[in-house]
C-alpha atoms as a PDB file:
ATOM      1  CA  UNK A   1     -21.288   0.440 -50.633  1.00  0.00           C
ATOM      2  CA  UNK A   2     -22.162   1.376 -47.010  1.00  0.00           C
ATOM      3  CA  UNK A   3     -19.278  -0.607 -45.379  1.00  0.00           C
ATOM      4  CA  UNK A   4     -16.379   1.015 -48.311  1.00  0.00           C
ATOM      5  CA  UNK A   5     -18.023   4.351 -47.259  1.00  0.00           C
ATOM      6  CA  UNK A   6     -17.379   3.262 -43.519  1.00  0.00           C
ATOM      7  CA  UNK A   7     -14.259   1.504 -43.758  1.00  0.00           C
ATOM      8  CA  UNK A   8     -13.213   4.933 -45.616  1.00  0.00           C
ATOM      9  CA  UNK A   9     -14.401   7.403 -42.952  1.00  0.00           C
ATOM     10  CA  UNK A  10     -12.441   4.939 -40.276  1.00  0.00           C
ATOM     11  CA  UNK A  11      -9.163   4.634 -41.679  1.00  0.00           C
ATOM     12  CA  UNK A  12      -9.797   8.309 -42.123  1.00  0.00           C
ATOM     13  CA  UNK A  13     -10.110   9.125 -38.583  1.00  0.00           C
ATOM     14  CA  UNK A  14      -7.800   6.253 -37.299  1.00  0.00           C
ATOM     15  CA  UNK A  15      -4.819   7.295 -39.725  1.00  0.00           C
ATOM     16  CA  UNK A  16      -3.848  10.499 -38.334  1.00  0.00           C
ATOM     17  CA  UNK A  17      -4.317   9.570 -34.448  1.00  0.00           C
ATOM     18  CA  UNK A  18      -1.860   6.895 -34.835  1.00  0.00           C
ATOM     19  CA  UNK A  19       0.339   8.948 -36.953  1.00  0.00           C
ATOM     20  CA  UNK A  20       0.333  11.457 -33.901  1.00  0.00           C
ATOM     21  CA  UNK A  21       1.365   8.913 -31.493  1.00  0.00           C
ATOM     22  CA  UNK A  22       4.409   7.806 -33.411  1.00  0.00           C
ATOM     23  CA  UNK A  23       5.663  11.237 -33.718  1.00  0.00           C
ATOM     24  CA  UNK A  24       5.524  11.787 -29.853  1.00  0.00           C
ATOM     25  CA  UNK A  25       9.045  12.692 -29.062  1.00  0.00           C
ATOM     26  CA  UNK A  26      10.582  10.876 -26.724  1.00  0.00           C
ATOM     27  CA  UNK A  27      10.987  12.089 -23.333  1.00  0.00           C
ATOM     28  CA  UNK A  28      14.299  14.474 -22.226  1.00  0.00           C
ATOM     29  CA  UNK A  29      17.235  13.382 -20.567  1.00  0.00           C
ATOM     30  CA  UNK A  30      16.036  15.993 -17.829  1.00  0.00           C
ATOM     31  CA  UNK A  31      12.461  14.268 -17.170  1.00  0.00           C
ATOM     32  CA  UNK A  32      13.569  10.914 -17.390  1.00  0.00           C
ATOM     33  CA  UNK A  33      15.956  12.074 -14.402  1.00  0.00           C
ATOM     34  CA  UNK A  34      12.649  13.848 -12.682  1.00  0.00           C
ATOM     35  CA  UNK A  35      10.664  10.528 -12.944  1.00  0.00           C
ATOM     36  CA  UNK A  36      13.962   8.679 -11.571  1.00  0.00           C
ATOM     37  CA  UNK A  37      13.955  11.015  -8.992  1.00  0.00           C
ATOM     38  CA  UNK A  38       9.673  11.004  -8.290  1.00  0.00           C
ATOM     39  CA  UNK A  39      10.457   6.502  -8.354  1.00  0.00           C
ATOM     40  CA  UNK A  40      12.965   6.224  -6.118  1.00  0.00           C
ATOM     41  CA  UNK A  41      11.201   9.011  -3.467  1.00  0.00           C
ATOM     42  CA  UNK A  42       8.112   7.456  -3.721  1.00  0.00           C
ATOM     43  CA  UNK A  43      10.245   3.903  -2.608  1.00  0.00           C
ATOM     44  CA  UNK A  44      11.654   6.013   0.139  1.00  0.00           C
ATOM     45  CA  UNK A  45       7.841   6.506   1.634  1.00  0.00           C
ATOM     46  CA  UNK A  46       6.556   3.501   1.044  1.00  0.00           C
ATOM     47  CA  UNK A  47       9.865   2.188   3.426  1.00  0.00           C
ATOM     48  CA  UNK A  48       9.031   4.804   5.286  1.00  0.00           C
ATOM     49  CA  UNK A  49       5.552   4.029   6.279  1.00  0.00           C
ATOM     50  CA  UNK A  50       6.492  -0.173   6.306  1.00  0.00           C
ATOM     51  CA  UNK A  51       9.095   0.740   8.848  1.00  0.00           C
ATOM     52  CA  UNK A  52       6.727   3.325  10.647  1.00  0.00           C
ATOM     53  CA  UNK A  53       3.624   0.369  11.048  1.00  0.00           C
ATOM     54  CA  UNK A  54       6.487  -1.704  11.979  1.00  0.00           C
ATOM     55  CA  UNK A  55       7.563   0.005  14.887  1.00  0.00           C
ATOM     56  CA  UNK A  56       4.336   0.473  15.958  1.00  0.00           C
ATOM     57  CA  UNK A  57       3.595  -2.735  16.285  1.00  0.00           C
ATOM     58  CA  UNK A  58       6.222  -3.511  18.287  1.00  0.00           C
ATOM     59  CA  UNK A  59       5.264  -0.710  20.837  1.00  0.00           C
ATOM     60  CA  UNK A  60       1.898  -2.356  21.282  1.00  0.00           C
ATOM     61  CA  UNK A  61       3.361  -5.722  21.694  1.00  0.00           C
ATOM     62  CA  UNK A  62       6.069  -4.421  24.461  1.00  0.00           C
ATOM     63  CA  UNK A  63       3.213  -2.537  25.401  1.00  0.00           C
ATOM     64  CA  UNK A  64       1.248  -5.616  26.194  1.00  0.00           C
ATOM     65  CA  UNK A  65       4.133  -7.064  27.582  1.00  0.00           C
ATOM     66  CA  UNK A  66       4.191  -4.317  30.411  1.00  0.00           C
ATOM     67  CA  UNK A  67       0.330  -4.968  31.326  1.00  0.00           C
ATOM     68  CA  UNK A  68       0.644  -8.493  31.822  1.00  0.00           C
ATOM     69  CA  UNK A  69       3.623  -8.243  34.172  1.00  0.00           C
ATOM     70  CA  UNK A  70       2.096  -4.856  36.002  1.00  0.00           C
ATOM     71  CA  UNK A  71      -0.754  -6.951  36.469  1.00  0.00           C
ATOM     72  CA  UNK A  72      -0.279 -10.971  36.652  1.00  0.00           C
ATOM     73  CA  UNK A  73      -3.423 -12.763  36.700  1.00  0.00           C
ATOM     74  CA  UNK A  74      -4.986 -13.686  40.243  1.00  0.00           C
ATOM     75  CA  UNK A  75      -4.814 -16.941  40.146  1.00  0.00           C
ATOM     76  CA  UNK A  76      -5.029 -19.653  43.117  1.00  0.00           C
ATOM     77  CA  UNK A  77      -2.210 -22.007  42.627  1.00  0.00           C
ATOM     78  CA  UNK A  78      -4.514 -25.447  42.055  1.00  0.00           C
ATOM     79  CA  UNK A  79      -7.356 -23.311  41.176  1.00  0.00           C
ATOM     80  CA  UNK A  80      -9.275 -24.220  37.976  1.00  0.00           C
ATOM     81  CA  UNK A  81     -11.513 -21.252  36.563  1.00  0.00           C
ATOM     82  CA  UNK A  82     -12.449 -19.194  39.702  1.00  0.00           C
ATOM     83  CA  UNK A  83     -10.197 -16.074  40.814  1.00  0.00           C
ATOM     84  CA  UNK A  84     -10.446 -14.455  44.331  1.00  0.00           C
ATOM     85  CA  UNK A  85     -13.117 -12.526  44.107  1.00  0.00           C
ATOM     86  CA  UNK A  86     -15.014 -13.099  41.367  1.00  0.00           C
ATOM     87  CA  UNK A  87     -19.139 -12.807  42.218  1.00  0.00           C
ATOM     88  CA  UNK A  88     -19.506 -16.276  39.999  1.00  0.00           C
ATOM     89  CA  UNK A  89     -17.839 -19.175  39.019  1.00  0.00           C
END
């Protein structure tokens, strides 16, 4: 008897939230152009931000670049391991 009384009370509560989601109109020509329009900007940032980290890293590569030929390492040709003034070797 307990589980009819259940059941009952379920179907009772379950019927009419369903029955409210099926009679959710569909959305508007008009939003469905706003959320084309909210898509396709949010694409544009993310591009925006991958071409951004992009260029970045090429600055600190050509950034790198410049050190090392500012400032070749001191090397002895023949030398193995010690550089001109170094305190140890």
């Amino acid at each position: 008897m307990r589980a009819l009384v259940l059941a009952a009370v379920m179907a009772a509560l379950i019927g009419p939230a369903t029955a409210q989601v099926e009679r959710l109109p569909q959305p508007g020509r008009a939003e469905r152009q706003v959320d084309d329009s909210n898509r396709a900007i949010a694409r544009q940032q993310q591009l925006l931000r991958e071409n951004q980290q992009t260029q970045f890293e090429i600055n600190q590569l050509r950034n790198e670049l410049n050190r090392s030929q500012q400032f070749p390492p001191m090397t002895v040709p023949g030398s193995v391991g010690c550089m001109p003034g170094s305190i140890r070797c």
